[in-house]
N, C-alpha and C. Protein backbone atom coordinates (compact mmCIF):
# COMPACT_ATOMS: atom_id res chain seq x y z
N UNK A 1 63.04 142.68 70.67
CA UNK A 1 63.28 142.63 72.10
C UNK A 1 62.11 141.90 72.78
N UNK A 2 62.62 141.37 73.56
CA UNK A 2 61.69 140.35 74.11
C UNK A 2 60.68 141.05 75.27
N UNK A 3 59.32 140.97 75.33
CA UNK A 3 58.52 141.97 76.29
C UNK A 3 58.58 141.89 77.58
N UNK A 4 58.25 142.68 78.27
CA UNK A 4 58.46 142.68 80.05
C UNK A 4 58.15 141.36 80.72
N UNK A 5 56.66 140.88 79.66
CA UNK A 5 56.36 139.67 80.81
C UNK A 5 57.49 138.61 80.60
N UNK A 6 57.58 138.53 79.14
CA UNK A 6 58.66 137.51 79.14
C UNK A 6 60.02 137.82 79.52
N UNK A 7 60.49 138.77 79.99
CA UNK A 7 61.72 139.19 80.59
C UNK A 7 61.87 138.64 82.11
N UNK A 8 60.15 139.80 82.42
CA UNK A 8 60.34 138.93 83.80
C UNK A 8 60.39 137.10 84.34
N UNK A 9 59.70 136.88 83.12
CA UNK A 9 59.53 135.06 83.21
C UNK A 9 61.20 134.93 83.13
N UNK A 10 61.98 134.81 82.48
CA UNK A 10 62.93 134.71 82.02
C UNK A 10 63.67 134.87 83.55
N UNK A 11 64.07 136.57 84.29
CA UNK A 11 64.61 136.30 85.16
C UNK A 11 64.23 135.52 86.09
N UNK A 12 62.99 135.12 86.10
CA UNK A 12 62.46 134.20 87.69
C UNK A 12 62.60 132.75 87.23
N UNK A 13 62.89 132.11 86.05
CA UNK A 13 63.29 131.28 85.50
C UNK A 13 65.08 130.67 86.41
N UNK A 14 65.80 131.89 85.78
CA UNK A 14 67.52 132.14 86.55
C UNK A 14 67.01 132.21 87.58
N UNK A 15 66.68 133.07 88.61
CA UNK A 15 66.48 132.88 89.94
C UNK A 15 66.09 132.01 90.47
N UNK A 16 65.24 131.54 90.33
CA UNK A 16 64.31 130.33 90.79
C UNK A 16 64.74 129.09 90.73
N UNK A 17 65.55 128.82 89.30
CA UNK A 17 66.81 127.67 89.53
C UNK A 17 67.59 127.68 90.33
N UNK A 18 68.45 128.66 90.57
CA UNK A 18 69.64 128.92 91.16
C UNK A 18 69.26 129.05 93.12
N UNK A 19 68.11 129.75 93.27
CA UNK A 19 67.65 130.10 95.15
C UNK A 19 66.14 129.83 95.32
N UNK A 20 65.58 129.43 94.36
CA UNK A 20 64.24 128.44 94.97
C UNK A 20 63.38 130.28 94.77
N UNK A 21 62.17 129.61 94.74
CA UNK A 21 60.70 131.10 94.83
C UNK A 21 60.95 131.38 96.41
N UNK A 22 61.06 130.81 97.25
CA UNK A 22 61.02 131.09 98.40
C UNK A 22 62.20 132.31 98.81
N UNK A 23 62.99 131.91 98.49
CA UNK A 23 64.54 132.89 98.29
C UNK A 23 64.99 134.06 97.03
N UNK A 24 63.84 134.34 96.53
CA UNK A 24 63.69 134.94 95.00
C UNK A 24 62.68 135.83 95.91
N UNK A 25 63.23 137.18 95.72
CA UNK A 25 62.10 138.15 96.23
C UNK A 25 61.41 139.15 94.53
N UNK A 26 60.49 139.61 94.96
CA UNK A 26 59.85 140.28 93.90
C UNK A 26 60.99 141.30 93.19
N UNK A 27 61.36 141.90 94.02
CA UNK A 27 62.39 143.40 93.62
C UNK A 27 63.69 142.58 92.69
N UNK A 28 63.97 141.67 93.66
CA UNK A 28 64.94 141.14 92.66
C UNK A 28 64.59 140.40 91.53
N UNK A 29 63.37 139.81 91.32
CA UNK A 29 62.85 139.58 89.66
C UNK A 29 62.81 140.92 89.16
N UNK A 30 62.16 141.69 89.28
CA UNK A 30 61.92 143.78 88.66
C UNK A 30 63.54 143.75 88.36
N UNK A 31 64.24 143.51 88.88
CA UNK A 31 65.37 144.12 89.08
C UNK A 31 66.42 143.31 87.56
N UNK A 32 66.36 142.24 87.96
CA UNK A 32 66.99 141.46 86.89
C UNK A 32 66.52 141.36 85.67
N UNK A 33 65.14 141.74 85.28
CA UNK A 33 64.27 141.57 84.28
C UNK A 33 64.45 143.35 83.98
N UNK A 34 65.67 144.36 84.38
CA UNK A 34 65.57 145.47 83.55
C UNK A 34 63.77 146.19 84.11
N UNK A 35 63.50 145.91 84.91
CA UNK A 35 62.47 146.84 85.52
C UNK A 35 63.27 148.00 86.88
N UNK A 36 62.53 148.92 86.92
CA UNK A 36 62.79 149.66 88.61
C UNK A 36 62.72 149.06 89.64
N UNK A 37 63.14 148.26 90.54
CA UNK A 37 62.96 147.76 91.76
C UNK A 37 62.33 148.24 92.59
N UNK A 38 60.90 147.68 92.60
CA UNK A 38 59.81 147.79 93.97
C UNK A 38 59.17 148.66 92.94
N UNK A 39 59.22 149.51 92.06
CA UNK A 39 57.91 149.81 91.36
C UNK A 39 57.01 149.47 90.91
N UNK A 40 56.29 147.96 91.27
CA UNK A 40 54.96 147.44 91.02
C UNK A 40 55.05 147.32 89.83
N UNK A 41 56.27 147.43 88.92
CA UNK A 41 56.21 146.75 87.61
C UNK A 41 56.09 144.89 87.37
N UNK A 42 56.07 144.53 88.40
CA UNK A 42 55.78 142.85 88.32
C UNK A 42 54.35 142.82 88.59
N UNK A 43 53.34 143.17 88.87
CA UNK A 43 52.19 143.25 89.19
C UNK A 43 51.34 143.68 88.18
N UNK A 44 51.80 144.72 87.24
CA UNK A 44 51.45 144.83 85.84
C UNK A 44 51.00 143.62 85.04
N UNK A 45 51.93 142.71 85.45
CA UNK A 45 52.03 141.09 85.11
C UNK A 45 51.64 140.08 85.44
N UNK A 46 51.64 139.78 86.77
CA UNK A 46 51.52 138.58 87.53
C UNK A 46 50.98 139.19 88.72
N UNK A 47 49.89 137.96 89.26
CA UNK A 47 49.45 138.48 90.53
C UNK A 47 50.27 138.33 92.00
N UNK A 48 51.19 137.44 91.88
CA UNK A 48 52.15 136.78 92.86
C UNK A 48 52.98 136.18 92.59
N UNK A 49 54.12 135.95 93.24
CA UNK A 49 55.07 134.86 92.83
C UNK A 49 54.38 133.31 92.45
N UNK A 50 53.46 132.74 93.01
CA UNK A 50 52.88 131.47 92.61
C UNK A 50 52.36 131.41 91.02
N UNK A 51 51.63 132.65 90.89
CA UNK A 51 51.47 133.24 90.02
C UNK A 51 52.51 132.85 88.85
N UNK A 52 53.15 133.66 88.63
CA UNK A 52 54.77 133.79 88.12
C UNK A 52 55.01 132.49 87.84
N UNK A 53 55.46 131.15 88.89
CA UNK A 53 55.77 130.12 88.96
C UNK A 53 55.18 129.31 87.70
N UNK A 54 53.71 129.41 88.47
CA UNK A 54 52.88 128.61 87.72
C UNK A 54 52.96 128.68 85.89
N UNK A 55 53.39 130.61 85.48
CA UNK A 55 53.33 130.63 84.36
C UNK A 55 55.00 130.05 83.71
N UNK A 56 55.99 130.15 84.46
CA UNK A 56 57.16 129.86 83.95
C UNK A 56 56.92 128.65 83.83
N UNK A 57 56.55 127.61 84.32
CA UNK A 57 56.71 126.12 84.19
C UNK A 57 55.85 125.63 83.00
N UNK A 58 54.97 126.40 83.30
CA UNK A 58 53.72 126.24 81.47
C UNK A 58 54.72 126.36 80.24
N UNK A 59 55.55 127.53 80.08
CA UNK A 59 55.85 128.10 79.25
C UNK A 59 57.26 126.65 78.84
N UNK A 60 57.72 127.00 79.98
CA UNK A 60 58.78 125.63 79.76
C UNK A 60 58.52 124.22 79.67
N UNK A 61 57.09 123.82 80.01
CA UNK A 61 56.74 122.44 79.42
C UNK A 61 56.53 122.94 77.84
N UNK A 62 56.27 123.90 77.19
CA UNK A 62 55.75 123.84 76.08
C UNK A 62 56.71 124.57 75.26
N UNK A 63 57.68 125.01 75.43
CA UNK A 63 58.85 125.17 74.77
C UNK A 63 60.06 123.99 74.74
N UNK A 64 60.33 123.04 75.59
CA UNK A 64 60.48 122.07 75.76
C UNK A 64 59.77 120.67 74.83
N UNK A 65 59.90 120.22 73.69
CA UNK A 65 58.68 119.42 73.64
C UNK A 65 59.91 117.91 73.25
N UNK A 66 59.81 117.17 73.29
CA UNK A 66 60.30 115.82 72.73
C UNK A 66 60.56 115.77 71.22
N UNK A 67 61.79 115.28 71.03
CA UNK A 67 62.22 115.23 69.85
C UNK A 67 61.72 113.44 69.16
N UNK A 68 61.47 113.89 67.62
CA UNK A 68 61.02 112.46 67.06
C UNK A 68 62.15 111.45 67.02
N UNK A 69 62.43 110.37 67.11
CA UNK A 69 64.13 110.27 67.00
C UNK A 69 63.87 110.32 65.34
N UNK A 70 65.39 110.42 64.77
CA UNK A 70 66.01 110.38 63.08
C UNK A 70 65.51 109.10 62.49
N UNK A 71 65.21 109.39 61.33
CA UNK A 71 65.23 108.59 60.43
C UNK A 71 65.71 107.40 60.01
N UNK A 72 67.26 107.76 60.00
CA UNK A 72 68.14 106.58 60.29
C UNK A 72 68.98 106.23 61.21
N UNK A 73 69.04 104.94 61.94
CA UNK A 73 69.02 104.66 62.93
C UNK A 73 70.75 104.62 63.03
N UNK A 74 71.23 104.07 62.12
CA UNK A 74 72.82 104.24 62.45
C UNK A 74 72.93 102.74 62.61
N UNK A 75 72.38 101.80 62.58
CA UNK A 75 72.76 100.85 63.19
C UNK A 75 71.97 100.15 64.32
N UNK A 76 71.62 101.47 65.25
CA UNK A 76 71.16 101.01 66.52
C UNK A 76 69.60 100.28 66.17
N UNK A 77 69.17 100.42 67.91
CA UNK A 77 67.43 100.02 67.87
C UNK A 77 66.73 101.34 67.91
N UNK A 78 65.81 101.01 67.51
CA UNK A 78 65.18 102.56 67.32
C UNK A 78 65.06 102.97 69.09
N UNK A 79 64.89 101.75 70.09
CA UNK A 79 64.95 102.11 71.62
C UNK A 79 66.14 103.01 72.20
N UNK A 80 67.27 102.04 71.74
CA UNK A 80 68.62 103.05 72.23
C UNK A 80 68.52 104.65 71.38
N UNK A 81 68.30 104.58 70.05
CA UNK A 81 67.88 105.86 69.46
C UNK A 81 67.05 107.03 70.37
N UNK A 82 65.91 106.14 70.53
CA UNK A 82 65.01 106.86 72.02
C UNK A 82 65.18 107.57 73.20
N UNK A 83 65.96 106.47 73.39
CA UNK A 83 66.57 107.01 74.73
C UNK A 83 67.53 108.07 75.02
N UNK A 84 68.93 108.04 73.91
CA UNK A 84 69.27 108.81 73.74
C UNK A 84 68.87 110.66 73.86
N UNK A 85 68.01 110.37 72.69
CA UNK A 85 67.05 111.62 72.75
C UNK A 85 66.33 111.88 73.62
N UNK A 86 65.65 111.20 74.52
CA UNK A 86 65.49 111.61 76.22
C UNK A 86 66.59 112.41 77.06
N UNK A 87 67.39 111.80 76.71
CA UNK A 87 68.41 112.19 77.69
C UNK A 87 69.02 113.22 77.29
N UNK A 88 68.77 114.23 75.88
CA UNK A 88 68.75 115.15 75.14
C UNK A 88 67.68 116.32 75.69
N UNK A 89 66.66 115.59 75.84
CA UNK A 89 65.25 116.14 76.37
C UNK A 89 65.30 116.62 78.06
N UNK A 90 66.15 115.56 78.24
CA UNK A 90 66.26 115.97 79.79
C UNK A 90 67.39 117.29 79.88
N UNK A 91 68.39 117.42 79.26
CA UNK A 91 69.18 118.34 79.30
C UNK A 91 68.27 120.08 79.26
N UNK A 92 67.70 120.03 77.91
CA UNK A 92 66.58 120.99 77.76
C UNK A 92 65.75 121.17 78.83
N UNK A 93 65.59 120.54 79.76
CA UNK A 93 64.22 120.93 80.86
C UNK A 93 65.21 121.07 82.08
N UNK A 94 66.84 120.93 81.95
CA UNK A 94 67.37 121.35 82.92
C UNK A 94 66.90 122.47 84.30
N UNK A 95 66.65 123.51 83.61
CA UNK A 95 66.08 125.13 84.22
C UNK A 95 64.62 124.60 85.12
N UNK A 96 63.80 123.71 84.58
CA UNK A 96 63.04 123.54 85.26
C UNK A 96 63.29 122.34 86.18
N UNK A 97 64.32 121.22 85.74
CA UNK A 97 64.49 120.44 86.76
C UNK A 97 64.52 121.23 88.01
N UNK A 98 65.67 122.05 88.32
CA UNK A 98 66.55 123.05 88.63
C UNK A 98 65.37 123.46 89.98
N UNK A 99 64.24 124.24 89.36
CA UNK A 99 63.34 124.70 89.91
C UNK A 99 62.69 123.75 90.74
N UNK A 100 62.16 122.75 90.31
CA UNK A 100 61.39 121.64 90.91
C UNK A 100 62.21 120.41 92.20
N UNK A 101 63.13 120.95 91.93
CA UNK A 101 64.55 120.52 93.36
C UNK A 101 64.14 121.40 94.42
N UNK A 102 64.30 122.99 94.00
CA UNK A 102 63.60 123.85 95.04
C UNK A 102 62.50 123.56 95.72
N UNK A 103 61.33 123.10 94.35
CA UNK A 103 59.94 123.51 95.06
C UNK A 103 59.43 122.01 95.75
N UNK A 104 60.64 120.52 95.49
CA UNK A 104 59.98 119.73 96.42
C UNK A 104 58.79 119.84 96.84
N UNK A 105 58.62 120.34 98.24
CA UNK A 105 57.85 120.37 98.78
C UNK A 105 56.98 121.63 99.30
N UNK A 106 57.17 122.33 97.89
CA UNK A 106 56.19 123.38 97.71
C UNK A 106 55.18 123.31 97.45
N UNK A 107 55.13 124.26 95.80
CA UNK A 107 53.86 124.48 95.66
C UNK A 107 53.11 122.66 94.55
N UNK A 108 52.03 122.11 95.65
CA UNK A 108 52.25 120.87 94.84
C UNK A 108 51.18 120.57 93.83
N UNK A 109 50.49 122.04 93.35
CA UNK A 109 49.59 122.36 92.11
C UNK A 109 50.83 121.96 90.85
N UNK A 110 51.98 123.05 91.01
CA UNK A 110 52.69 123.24 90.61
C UNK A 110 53.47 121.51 89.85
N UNK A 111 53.86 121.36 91.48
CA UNK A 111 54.51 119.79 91.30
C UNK A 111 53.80 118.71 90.51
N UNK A 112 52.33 119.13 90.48
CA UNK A 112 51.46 117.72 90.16
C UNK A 112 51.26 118.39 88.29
N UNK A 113 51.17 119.67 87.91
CA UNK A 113 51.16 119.94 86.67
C UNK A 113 52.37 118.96 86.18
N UNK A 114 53.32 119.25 86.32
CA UNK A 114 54.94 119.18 86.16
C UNK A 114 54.88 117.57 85.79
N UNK A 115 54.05 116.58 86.71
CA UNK A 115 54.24 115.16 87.21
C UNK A 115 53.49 115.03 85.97
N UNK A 116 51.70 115.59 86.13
CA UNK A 116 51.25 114.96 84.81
C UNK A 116 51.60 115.06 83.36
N UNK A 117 52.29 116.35 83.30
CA UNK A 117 52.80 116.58 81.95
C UNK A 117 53.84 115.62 81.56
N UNK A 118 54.89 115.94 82.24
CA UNK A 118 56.07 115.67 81.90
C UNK A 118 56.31 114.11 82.45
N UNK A 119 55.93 113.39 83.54
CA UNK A 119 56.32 112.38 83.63
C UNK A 119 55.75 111.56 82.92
N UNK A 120 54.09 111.74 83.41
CA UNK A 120 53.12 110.25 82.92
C UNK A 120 53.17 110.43 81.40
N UNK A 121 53.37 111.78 81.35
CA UNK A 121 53.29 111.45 79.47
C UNK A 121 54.73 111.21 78.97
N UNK A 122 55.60 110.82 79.84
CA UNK A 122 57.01 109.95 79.71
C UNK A 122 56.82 108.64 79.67
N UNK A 123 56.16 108.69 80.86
CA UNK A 123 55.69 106.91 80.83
C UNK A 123 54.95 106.38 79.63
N UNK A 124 53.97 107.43 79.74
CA UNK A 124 52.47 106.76 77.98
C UNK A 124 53.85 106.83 77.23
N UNK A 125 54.74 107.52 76.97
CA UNK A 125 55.38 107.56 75.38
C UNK A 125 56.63 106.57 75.54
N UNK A 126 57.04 106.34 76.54
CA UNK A 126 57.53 104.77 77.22
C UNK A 126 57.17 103.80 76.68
N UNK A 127 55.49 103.71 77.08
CA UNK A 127 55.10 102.15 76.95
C UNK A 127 54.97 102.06 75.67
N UNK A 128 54.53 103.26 74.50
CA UNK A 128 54.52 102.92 73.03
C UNK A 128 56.19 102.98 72.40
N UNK A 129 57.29 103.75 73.38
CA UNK A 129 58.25 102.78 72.56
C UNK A 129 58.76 101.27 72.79
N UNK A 130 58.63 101.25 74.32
CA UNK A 130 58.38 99.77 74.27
C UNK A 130 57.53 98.69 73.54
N UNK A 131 56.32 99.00 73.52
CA UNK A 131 56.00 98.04 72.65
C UNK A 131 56.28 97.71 71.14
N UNK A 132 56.32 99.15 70.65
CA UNK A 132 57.37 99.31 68.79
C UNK A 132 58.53 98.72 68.91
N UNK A 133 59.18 98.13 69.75
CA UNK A 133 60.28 97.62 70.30
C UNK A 133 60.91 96.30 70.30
N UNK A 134 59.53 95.06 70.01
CA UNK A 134 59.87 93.66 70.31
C UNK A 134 60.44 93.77 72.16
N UNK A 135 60.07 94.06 72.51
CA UNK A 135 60.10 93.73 73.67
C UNK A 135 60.13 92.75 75.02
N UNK A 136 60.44 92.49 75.73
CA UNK A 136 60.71 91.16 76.75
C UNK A 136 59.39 90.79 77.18
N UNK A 137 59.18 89.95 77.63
CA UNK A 137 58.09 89.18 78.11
C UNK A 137 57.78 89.72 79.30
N UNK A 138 58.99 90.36 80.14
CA UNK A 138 58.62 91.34 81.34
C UNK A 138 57.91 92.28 80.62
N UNK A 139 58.50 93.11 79.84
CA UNK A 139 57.88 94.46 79.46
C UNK A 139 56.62 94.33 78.63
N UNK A 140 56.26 92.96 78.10
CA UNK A 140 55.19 92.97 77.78
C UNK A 140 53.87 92.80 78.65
N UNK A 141 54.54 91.67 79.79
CA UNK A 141 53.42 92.07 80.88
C UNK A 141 53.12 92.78 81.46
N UNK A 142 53.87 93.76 81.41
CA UNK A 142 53.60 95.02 82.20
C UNK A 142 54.29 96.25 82.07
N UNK A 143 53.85 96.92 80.74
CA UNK A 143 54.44 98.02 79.70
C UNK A 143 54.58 99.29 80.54
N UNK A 144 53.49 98.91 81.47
CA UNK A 144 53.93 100.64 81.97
C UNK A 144 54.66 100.80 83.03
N UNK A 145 54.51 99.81 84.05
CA UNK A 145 55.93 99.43 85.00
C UNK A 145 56.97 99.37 83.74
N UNK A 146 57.35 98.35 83.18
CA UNK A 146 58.45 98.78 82.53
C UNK A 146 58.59 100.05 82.25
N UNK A 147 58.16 100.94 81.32
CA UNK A 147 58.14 102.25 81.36
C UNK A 147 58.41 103.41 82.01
N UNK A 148 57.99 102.73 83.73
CA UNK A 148 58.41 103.46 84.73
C UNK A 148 59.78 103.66 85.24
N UNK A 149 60.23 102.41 85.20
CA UNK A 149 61.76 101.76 85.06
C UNK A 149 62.43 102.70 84.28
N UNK A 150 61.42 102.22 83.30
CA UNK A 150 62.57 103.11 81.92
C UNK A 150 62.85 104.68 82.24
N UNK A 151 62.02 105.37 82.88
CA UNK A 151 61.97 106.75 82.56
C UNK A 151 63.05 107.02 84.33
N UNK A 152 62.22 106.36 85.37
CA UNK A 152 63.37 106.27 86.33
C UNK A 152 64.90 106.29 86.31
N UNK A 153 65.16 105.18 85.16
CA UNK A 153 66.31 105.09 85.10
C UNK A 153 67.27 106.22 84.61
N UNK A 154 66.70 106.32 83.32
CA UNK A 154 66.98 107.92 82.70
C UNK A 154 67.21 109.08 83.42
N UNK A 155 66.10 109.40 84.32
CA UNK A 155 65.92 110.45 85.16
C UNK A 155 67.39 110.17 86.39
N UNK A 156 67.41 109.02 86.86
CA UNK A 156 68.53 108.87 87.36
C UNK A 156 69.88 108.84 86.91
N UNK A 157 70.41 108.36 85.62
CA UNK A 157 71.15 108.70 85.05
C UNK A 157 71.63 109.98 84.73
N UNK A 158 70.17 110.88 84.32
CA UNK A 158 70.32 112.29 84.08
C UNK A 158 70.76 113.14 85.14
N UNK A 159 70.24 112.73 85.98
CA UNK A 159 70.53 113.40 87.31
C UNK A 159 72.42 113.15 87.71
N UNK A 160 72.70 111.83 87.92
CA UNK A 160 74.12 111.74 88.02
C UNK A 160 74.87 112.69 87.51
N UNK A 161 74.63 112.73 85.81
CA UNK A 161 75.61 113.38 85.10
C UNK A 161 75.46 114.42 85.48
N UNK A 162 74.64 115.35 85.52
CA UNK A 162 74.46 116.68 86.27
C UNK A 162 74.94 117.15 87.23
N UNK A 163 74.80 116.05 88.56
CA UNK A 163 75.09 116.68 89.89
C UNK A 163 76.74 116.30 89.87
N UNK A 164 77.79 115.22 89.18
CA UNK A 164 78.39 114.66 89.18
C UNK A 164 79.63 115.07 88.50
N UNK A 165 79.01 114.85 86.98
CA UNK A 165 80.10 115.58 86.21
C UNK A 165 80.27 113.70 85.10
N UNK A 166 79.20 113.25 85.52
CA UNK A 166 80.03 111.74 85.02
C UNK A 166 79.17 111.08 85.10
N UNK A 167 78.92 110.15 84.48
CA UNK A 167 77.55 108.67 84.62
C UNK A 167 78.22 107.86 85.85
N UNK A 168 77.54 107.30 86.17
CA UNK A 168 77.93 105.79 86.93
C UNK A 168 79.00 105.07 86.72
N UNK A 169 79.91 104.93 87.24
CA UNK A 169 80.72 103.57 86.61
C UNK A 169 81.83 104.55 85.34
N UNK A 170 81.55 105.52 85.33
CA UNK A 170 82.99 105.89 83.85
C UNK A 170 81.52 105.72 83.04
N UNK A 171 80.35 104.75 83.06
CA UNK A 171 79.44 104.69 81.80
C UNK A 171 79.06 106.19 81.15
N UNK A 172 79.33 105.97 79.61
CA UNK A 172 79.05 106.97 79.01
C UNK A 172 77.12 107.40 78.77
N UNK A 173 76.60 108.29 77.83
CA UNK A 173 75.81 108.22 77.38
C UNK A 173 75.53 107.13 76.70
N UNK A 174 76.09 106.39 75.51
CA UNK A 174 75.99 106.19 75.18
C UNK A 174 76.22 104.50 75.28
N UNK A 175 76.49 104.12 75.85
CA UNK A 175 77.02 102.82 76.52
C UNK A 175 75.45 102.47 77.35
N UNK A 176 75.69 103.65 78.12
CA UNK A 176 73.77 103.48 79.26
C UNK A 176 72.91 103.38 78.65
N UNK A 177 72.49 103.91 77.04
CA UNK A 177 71.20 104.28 76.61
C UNK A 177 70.97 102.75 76.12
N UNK A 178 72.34 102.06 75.20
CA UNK A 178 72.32 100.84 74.43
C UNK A 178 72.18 100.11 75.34
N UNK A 179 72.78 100.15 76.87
CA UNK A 179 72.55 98.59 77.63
C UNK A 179 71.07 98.76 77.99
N UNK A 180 69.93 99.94 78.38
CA UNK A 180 69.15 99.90 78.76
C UNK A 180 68.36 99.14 77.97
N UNK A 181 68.46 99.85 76.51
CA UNK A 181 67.57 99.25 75.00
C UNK A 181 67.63 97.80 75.49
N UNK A 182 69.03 96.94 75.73
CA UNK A 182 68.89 95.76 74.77
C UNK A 182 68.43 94.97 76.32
N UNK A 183 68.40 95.07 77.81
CA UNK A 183 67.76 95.18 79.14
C UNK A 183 66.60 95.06 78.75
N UNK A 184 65.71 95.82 78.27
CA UNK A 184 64.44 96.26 78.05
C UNK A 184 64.06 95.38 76.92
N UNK A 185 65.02 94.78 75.78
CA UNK A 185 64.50 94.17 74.53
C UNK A 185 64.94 92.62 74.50
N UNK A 186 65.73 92.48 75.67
CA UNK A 186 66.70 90.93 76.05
C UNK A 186 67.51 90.64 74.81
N UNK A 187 68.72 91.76 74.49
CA UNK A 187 69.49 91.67 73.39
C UNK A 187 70.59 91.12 74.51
């Protein structure tokens, strides 16, 4: 059985996706996490909801981690391979996307952990698949703008399918990941 703190992480995880920290009261984390409501059993734990926040998003950058792509490629470029699996990666950090919609323009300790983890080290791992890549003469002059592109795009894509139900255009996964690759490689 999984322990209180991580129970409670867990419900403020669901809550916090679904009605933002701001709209997530303490009793109702105690409450959903199988504690007594208002008995100072969250305080046992955490000093505050920021508190709380701060530790759920740790826990989910690091349970979350990037997959290597496979071995064999199928055919493809090892880029479209890449990407793919981003967009795999992005599914997994859903719960915290989720959260970070809420906290906009919250807590922006929070936001800027989130940015350096998860984005720029999207971008650094960007520009080294771009360059393993044969890459365009754009993306070689400028790997990490490209990169930025790249992870933008994704993130936007990801986002569509989510809020949507559908890519852009009828475009599948898999149609988006290959046109981006061969965009990015001038196939």
């Amino acid at each position: 059985m999984a322990s209180t703190r991580d129970r409670i992480m867990d419900a403020a995880l669901r809550s916090f996706g679904a009605r933002g920290v701001a709209a997530t009261s303490i009793t109702s984390i105690e409450a959903a996490a199988g504690l007594s409501a208002g008995s100072g059993g969250f305080y046992r734990h955490f000093k505050d909801k920021d508190a709380l926040l701060a530790a759920v998003v740790d826990r989910e950058i690091e349970r979350v981690e990037k997959p290597e792509p496979p071995a064999d490629l199928g055919g493809e470029s090892a880029l479209t391979v890449q990407l793919r699996g981003d967009l795999e990666f992005l599914s997994r950090m859903r719960p915290l996307i989720s959260i970070l919609m809420w906290e906009r323009g919250g807590n922006r300790a929070v936001l800027e952990r989130v940015q350096t983890v998860m984005m720029d080290r999207g971008v650094d791992l960007g520009v080294a698949d771009l360059l393993a890549s044969n890459p365009t003469a754009a993306v070689q002059a400028d790997p990490a703008a490209a990169a930025a592109v790249m992870t933008a795009a994704m993130v936007g894509y990801f986002l569509q399918v989510d809020y949507f139900g559908a890519g852009p255009a009828g475009v599948d996964a898999d149609r988006f990941t290959k046109t981006l690759a061969n965009l990015l490689l001038g196939q």
